[in-house]
C-alpha atoms as a PDB file:
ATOM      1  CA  UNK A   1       7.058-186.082 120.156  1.00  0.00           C
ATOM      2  CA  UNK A   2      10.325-183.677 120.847  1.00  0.00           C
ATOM      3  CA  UNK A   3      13.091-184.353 119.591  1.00  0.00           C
ATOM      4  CA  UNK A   4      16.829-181.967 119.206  1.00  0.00           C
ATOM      5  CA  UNK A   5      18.126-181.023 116.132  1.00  0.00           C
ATOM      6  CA  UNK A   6      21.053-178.978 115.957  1.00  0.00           C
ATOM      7  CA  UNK A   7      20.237-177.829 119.582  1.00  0.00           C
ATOM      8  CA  UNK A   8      16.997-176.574 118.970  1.00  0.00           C
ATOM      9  CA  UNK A   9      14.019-178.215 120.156  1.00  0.00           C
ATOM     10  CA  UNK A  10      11.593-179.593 117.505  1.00  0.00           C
ATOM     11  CA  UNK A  11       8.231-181.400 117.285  1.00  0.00           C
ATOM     12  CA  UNK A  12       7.213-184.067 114.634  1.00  0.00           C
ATOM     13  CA  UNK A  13       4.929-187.299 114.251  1.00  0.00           C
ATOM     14  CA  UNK A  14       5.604-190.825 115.794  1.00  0.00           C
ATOM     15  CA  UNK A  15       7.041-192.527 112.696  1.00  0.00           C
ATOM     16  CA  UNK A  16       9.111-189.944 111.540  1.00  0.00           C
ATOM     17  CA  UNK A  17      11.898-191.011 109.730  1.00  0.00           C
ATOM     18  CA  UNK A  18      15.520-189.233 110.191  1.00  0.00           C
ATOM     19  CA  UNK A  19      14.872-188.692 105.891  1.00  0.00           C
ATOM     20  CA  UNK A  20      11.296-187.541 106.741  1.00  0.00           C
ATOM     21  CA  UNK A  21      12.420-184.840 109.445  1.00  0.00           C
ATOM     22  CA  UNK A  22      15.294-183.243 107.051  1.00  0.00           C
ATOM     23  CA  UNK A  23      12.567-182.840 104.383  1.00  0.00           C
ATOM     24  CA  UNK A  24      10.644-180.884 106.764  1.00  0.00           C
ATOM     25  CA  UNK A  25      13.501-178.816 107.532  1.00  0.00           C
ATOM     26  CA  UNK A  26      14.635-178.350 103.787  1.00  0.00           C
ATOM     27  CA  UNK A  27      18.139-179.807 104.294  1.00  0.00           C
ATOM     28  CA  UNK A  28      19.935-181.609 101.465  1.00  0.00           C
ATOM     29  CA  UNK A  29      20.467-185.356 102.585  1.00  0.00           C
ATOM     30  CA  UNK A  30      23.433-185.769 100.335  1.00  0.00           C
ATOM     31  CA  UNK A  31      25.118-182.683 101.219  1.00  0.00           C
ATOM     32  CA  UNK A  32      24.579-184.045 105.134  1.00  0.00           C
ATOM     33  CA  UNK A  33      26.188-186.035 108.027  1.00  0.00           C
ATOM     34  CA  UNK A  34      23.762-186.986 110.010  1.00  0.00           C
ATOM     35  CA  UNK A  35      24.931-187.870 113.786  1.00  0.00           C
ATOM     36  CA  UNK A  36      21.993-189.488 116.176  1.00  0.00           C
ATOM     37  CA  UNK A  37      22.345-189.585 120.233  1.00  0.00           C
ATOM     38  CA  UNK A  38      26.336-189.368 119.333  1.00  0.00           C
ATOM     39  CA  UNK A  39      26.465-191.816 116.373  1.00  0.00           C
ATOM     40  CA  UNK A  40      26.933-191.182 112.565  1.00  0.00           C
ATOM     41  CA  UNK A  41      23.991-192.579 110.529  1.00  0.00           C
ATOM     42  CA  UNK A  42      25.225-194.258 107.271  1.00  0.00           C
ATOM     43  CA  UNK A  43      23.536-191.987 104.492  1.00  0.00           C
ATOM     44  CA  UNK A  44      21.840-194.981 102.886  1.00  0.00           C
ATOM     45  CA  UNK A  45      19.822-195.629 106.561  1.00  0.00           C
ATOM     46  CA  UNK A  46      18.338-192.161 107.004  1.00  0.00           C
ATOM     47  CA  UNK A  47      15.145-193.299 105.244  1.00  0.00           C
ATOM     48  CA  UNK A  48      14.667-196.888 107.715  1.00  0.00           C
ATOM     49  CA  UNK A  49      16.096-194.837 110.959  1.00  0.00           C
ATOM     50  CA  UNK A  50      12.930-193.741 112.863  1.00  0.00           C
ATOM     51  CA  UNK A  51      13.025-191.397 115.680  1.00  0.00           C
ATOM     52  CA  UNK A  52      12.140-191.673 118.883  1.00  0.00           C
ATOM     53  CA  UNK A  53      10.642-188.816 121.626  1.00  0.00           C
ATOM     54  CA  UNK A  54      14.115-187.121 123.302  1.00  0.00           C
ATOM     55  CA  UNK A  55      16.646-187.894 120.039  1.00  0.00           C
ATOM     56  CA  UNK A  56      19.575-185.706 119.837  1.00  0.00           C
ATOM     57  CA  UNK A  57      20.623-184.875 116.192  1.00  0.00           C
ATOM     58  CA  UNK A  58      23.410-183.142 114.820  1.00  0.00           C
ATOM     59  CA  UNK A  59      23.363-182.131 111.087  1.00  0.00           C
ATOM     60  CA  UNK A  60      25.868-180.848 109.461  1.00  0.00           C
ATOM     61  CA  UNK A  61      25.409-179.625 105.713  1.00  0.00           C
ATOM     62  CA  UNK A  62      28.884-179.610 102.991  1.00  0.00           C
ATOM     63  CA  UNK A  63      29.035-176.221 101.035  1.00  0.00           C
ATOM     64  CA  UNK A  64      31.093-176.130  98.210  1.00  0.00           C
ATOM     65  CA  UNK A  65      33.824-172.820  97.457  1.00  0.00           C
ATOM     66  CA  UNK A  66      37.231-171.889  96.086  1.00  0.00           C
END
């Protein structure tokens, strides 16, 4: 299934959790916000939140400096 993360098109496995695909794309869930089709996903849901085919997602990762 296809499904949009941070505007780029991306493929992964019926099932895939929203914890699953940021593991496959090396990102730090708790240095995350996680937005779905508009909506911010509670940190402590990303591992129950499966996706479905056509899901936008919008990550956006903290970074710490002085």
């Amino acid at each position: 299934m296809k499904v949009i993360l941070n505007g780029e098109p991306k493929e992964c496995s019926e099932g895939t959790t929203i914890e699953k695909l940021l593991d496959i794309y090396k990102i730090d869930k708790n240095r995350a916000a996680v937005e779905l089709n508009l909506q911010i996903v509670p940190r402590k849901e990303l591992s129950n939140r499966m996706l479905k085919d056509a899901d936008i997602l919008e990550v956006v990762t903290f970074v710490g400096g002085g």
